[in-house]
Protein backbone atom coordinates (compact mmCIF):
# COMPACT_ATOMS: atom_id res chain seq x y z
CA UNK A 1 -17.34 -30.58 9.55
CA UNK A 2 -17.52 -33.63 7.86
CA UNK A 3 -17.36 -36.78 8.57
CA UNK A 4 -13.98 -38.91 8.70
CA UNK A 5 -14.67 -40.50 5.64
CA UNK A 6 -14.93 -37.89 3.11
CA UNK A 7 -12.89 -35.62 2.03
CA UNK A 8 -11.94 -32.58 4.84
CA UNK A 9 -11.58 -29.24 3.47
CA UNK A 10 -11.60 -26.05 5.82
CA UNK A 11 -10.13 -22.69 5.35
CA UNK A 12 -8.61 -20.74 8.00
CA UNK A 13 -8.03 -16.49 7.37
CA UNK A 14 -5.51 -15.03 10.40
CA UNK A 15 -3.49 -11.92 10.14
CA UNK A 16 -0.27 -11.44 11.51
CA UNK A 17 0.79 -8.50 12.92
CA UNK A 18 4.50 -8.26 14.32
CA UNK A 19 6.59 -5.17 16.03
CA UNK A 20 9.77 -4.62 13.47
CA UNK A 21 13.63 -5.62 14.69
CA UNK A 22 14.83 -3.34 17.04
CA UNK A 23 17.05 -0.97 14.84
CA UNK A 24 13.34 0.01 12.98
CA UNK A 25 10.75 2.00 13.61
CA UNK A 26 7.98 1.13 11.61
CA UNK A 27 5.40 -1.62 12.50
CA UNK A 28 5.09 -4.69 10.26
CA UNK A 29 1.45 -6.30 8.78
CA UNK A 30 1.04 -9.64 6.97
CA UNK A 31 -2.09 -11.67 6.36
CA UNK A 32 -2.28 -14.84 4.91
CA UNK A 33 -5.12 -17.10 4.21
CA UNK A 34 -4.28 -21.07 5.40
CA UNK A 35 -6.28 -24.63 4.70
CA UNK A 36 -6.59 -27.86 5.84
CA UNK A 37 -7.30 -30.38 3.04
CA UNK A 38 -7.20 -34.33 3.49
CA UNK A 39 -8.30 -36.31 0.91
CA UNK A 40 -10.21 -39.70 2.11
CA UNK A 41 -7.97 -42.95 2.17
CA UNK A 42 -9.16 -45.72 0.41
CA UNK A 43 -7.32 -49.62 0.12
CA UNK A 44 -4.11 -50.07 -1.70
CA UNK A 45 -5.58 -53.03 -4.12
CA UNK A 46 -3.95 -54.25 -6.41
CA UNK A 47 -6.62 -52.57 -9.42
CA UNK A 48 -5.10 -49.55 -7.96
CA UNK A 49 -1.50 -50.61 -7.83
CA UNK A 50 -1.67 -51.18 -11.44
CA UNK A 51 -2.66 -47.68 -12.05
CA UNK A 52 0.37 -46.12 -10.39
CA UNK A 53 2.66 -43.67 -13.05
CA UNK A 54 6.73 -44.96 -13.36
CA UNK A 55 9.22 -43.87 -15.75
CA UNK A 56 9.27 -46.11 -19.20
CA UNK A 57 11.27 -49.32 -18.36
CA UNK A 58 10.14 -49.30 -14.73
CA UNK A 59 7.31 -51.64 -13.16
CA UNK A 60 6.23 -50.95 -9.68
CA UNK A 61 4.68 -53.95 -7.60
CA UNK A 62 3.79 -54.58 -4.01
CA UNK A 63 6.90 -56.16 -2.03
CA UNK A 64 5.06 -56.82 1.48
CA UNK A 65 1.67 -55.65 3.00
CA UNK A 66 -0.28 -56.09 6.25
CA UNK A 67 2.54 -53.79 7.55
CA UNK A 68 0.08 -51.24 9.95
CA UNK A 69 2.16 -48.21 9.72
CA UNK A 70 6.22 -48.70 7.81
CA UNK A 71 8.43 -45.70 8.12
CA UNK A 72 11.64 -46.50 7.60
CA UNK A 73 13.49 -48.76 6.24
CA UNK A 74 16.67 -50.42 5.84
CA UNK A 75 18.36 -53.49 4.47
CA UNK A 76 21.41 -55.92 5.71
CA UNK A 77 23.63 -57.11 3.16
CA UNK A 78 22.16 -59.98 2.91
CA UNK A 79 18.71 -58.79 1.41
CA UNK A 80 16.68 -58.91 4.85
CA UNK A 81 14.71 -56.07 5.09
CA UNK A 82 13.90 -54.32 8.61
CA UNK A 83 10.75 -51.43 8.73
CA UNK A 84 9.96 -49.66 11.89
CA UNK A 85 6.34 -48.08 13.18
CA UNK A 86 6.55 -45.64 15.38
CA UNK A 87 2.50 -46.21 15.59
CA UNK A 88 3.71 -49.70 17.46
CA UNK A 89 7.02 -49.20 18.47
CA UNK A 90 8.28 -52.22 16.55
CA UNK A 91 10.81 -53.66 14.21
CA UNK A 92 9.68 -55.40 11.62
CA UNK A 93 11.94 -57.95 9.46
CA UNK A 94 11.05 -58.99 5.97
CA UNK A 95 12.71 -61.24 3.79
CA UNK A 96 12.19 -62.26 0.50
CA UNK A 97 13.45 -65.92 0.45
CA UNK A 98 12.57 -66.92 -3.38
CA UNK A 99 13.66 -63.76 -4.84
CA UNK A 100 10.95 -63.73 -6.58
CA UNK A 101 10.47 -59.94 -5.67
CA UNK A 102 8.05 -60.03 -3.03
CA UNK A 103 8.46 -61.03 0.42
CA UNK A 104 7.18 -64.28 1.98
CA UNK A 105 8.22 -63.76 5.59
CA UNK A 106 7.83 -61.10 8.37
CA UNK A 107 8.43 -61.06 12.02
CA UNK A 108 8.94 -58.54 14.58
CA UNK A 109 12.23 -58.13 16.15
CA UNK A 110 12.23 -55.26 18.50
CA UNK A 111 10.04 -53.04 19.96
CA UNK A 112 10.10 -49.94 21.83
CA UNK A 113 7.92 -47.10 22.28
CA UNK A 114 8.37 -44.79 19.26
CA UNK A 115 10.64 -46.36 17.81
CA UNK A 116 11.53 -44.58 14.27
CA UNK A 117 14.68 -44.46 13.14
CA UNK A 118 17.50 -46.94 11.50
CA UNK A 119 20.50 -47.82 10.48
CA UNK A 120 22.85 -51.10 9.73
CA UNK A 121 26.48 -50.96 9.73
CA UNK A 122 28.74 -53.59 10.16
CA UNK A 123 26.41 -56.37 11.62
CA UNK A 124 24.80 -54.23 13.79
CA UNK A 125 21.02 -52.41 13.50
CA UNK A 126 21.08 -48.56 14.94
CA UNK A 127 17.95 -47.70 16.57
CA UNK A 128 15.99 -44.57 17.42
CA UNK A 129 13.18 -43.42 19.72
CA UNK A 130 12.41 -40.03 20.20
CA UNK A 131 15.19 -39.72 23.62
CA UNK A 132 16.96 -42.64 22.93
CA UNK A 133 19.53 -44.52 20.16
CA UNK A 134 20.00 -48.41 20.56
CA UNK A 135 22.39 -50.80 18.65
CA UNK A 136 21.68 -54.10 18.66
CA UNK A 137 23.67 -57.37 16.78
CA UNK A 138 21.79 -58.85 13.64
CA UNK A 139 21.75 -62.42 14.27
CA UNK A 140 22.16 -65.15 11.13
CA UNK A 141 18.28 -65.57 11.39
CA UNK A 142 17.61 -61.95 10.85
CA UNK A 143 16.52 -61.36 14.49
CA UNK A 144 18.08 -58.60 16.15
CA UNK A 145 19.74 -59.75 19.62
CA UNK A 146 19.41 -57.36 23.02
CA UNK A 147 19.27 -53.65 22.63
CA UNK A 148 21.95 -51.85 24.32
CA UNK A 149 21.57 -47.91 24.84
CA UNK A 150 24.34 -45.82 23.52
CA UNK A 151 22.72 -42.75 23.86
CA UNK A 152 20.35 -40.44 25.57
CA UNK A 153 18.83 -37.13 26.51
CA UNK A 154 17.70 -36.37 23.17
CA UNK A 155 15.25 -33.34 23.58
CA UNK A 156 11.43 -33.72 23.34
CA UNK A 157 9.51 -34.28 20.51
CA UNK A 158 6.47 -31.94 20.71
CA UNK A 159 5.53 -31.70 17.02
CA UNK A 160 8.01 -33.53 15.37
CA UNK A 161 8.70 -36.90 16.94
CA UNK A 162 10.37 -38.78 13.42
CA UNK A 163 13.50 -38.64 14.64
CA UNK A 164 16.09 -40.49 12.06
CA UNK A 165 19.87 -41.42 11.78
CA UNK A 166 22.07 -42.36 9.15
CA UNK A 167 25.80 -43.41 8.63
CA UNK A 168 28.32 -40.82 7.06
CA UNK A 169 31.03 -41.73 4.79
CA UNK A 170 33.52 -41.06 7.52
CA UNK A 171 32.20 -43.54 9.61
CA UNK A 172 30.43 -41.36 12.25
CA UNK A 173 26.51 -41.30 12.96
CA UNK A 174 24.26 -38.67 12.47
CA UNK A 175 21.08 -38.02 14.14
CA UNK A 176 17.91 -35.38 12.77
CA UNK A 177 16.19 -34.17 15.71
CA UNK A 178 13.42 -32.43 14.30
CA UNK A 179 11.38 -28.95 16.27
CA UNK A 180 8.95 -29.19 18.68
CA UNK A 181 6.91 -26.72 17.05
CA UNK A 182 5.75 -24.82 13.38
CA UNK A 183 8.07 -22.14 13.98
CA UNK A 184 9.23 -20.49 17.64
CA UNK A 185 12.10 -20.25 19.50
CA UNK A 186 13.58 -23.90 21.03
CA UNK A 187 14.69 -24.16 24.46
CA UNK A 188 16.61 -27.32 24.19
CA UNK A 189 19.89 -26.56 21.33
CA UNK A 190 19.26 -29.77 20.25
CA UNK A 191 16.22 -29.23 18.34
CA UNK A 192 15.74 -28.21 14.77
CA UNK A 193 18.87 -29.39 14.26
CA UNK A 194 21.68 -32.42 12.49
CA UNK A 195 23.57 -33.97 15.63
CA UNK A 196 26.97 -35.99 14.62
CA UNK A 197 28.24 -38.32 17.30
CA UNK A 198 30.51 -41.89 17.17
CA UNK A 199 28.76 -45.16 16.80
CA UNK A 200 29.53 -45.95 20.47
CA UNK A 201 27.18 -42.37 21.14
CA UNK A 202 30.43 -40.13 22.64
CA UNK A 203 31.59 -36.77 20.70
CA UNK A 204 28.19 -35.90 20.36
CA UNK A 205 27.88 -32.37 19.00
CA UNK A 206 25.24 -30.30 16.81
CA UNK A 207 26.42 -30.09 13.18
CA UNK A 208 23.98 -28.34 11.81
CA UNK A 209 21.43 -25.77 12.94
CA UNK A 210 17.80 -24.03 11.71
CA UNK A 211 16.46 -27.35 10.38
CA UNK A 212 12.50 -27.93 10.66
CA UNK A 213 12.38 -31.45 10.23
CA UNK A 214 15.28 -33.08 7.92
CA UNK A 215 14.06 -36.57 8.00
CA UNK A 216 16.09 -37.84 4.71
CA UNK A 217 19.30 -36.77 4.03
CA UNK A 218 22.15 -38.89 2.68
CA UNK A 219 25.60 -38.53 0.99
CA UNK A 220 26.02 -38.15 -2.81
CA UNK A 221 27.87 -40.91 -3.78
CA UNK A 222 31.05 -39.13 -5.71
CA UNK A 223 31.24 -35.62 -3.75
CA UNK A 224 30.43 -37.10 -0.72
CA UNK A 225 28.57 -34.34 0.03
CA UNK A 226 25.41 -34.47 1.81
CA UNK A 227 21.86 -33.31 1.28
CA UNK A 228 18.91 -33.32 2.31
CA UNK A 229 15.39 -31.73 2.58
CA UNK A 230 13.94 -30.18 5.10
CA UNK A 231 10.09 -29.56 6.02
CA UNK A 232 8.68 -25.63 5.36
CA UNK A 233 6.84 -23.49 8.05
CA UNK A 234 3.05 -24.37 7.79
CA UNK A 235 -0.13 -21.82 7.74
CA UNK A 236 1.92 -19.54 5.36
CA UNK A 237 -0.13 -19.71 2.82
CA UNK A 238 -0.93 -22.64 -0.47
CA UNK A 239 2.42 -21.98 -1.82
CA UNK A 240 4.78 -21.20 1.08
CA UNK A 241 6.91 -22.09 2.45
CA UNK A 242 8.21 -24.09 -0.25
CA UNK A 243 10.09 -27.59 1.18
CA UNK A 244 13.83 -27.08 0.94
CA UNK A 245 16.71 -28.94 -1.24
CA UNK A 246 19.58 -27.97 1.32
CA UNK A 247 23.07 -28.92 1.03
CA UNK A 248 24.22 -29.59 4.52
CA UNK A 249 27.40 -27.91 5.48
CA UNK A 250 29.45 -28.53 9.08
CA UNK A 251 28.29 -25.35 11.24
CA UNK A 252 25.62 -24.25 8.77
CA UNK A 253 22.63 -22.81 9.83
CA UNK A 254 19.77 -22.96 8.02
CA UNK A 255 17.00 -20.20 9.29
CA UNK A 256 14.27 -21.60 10.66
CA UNK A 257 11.99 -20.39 12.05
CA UNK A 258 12.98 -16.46 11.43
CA UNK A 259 13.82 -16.77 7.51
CA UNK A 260 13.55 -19.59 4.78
CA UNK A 261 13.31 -20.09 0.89
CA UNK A 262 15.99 -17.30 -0.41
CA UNK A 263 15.89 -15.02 3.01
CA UNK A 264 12.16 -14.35 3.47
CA UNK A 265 11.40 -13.38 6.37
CA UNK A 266 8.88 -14.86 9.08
CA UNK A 267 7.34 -12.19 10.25
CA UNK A 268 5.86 -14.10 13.21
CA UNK A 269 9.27 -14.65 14.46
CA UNK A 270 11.51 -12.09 15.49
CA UNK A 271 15.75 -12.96 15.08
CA UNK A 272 17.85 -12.88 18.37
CA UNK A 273 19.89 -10.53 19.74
CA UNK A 274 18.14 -7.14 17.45
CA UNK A 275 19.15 -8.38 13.85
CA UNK A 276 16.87 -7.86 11.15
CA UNK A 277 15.68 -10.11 9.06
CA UNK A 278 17.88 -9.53 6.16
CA UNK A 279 20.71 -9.14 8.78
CA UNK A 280 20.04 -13.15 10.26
CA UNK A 281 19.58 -14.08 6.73
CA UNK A 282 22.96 -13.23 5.40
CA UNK A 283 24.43 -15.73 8.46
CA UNK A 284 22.26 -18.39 6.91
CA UNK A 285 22.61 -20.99 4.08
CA UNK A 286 20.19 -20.99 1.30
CA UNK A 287 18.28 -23.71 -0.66
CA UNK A 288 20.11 -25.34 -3.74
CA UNK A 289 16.50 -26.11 -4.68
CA UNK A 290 12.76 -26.30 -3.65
CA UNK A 291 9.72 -28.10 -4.04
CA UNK A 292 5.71 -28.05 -3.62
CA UNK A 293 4.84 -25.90 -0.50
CA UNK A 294 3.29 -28.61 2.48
CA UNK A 295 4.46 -31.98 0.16
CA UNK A 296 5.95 -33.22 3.10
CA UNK A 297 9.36 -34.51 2.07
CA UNK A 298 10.44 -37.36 4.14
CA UNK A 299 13.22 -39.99 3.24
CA UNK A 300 15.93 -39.36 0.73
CA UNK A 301 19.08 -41.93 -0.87
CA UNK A 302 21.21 -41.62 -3.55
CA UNK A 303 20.73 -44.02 -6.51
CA UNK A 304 24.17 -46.69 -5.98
CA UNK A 305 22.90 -49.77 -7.83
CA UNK A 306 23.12 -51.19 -10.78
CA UNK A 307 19.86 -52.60 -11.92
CA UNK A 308 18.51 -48.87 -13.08
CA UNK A 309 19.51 -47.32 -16.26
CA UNK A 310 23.40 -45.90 -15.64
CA UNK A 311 21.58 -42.31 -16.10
CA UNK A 312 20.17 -43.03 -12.59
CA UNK A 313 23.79 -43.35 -10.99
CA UNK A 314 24.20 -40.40 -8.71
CA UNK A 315 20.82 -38.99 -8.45
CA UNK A 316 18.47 -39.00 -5.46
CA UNK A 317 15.23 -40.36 -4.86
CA UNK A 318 12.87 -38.83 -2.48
CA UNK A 319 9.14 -39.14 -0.78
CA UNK A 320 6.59 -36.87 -0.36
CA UNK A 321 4.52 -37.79 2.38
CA UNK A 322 1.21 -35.38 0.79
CA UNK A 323 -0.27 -31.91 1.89
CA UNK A 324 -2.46 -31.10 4.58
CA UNK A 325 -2.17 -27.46 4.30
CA UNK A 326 -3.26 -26.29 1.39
CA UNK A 327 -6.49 -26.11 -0.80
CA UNK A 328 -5.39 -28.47 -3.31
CA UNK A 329 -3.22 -31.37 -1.86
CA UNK A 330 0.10 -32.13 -3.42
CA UNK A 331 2.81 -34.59 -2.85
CA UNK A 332 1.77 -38.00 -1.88
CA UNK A 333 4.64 -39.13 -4.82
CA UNK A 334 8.03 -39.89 -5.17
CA UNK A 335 10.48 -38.00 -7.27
CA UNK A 336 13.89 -38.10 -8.78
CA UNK A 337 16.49 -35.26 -8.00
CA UNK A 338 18.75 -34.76 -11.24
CA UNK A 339 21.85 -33.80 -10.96
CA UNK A 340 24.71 -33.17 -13.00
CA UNK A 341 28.34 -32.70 -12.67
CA UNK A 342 27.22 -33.76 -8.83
CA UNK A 343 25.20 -30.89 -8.45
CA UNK A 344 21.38 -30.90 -8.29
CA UNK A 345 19.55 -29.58 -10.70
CA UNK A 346 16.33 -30.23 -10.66
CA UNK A 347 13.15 -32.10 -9.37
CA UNK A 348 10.89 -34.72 -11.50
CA UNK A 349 8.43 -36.83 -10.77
CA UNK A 350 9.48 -40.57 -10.42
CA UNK A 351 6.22 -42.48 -9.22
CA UNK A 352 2.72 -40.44 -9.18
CA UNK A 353 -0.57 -41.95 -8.97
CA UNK A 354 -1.44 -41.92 -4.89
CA UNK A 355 -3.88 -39.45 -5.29
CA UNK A 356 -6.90 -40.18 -7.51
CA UNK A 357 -9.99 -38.62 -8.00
CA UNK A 358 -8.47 -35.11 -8.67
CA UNK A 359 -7.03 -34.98 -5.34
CA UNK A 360 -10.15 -36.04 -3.62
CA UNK A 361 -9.10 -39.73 -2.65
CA UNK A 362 -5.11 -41.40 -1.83
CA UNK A 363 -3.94 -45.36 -1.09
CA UNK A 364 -0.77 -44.25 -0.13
CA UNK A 365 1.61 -42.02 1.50
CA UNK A 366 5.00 -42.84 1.01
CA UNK A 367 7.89 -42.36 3.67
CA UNK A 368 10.75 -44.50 4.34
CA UNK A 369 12.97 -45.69 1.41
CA UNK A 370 15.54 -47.92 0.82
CA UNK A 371 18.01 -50.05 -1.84
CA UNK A 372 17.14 -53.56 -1.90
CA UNK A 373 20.30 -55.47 -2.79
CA UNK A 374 19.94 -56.00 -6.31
CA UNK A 375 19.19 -52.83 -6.62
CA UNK A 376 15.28 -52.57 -6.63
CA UNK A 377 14.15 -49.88 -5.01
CA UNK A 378 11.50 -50.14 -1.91
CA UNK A 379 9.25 -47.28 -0.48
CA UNK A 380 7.11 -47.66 2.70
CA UNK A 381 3.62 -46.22 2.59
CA UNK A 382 2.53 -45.69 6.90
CA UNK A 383 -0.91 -45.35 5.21
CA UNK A 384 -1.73 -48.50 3.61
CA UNK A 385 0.73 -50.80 5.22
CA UNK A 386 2.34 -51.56 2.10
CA UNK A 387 6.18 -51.66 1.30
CA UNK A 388 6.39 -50.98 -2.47
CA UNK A 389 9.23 -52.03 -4.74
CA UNK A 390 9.76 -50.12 -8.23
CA UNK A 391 12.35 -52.42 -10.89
CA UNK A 392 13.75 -52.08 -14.04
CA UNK A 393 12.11 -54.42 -16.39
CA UNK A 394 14.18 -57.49 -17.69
């Protein structure tokens, strides 16, 4: 193998062999051929920065750096913005005081092992560790005051430990708890799934079911409806499972681990209770669109503001954190989710560039995401330490 700081390729052949459903009687055979691939990390300088790919009109600039790891972000209405790292545990607040477009202060606020996901409504900062969700009040400084526990007993992580929450438009919070594994059967109903409960943490119930790992989702702004993509199975292959577009629906259930895409089946993984296959997949909701195989999607808004071209107004923004699965690596971008009528339509690239080299070296691998307040857009990078922030030019 070789050594950290080159590029890691390995390829990995494995054959699956499965007994059918119970109302068949024929054995089933797959084999698939799976890869690791890593390209080697190199400093986000500013030469490099420079070199990044935005839509005409657009610049793209560093907004802070010396972060260690940002996930995700969000901002308080009055421009402060807040970045956790799991890595640490912390809470990070940055403010850009000159509005000048970069940021000139940071401090950390909170910390607390794992800590991952946020949200800010009404004066108050929603926290979340892996078990645990915290609120705590946003002081006039931008510090966040004691955290108080509102709920608990979240399942374990095992594989998936980037647990997030968001705000609905009816007021209520909802919580991705993400699987503990590539694909098997859960023992906690909590995982792989969308858990809606009331800011104070009672009427806690799962939502929605069969979801990998939905770290972004959000509500589009006119429908209200809400979306969201959700992580494929790995070691299926380069080009599946593809990552999934879903439109999240109260009770839906989405098929992991036993089908995905448009009802294929995972042959690895045998439905409950005797169905076939096809059988669980007709009880499932499909994709409404998918994306690069092992890109890693990870946070996803709706466009609200004002400062990008009105075409921009009810379209989605989304990261790709970048393959490790796969010969050739893909993600490590952001892209724009068209849609029209306030359906999606399809994907495009929005900023490209990360990976360099023809996929042999990155400086960054974007996660967290979030609407600065006049209405710049900022993405973390957990590789680099930078929080980048893409504006329409004057």
């Amino acid at each position: 193998m070789k050594t950290f700081n080159t590029v890691l390729a390995v390829g990995l052949a494995f054959t699956f062999s499965a007994a059918t459903a119970q109302n068949s009687d024929q054995p089933i055979s797959a084999s698939m051929e799976g890869h690791i691939y890593k390209p080697v990390k190199v400093p986000a300088t500013d030469e490099r920065v420079r070199q990044l790919k935005v839509p005409a009109g657009f610049t793209i600039t560093k907004f802070a750096e010396n972060l260690n790891k940002p996930r995700m972000l969000a901002v308080h209405t009055d421009g402060t913005v807040y970045a956790t790292d799991r890595d640490k545990g912390t809470v990070t607040m940055i403010r850009d005081t000159n509005n000048d477009g970069k940021a000139d202060q940071q401090k950390v606020v909170a910390t607390k092992k794992d800590m991952h996901g946020i949200a800010i409504r009404d004066g108050k900062a929603y926290l979340m560790t892996v078990n645990e969700i915290y609120t705590a009040t946003i002081n006039k400084d931008g510090s966040l005051g004691e955290l108080k526990e509102i709920a608990n007993g979240f399942p374990e992580a095992g594989q998936h430990p980037d647990r997030s929450l968001e705000f609905g438009p009816d007021g209520l919070l909802y919580i991705q708890v993400g699987s503990t594994c590539n694909a098997c059967g859960e023992t906690h109903e909590e995982n792989a799934t969308l858990v809606q409960m009331k800011p104070d943490g009672s009427g806690r119930r799962i939502y929605a079911k069969g979801l990998r790992n939905l770290i972004g989702f959000d509500w589009h702004p006119q429908t209200k409806e809400l979306y969201g993509f959700d992580h494929g199975i790995d070691w299926l292959g380069d080009t599946t499972q593809k990552e999934e577009l879903n439109k999240i629906i109260d009770g839906g259930n989405y098929g992991w681990p036993y089908v995905f895409e448009d009802g294929k089946a995972n042959l690895a993984d045998e439905p409950p209770q005797g169905m076939t296959w096809e059988e669980y997949a007709k009880k499932t909701e499909f994709p409404v669109l998918m994306y690069d195989a092992h890109a890693a999607p990870m946070d996803f808004i709706f466009y609200t503001g004002s400062q990008f071209p009105q075409e921009y107004s009810g379209d989605a923004i989304a990261t790709m954190h970048g393959s490790w699965n796969r010969s050739e690596p893909v993600g490590y971008n952001v892209v724009r989710v068209r849609f029209e009528n306030g359906q999606p339509k399809r994907i495009e690239d929005f900023v490209t560039g990360f990976l360099m080299e023809d996929g042999k070296s990155h400086f960054g691998r974007p996660v967290g995401l979030a609407q600065h307040r006049d209405g710049s857009l900022l993405i973390a990078d957990d590789d680099n330490g930078v929080i980048y922030r893409v504006a329409a030019k004057k």
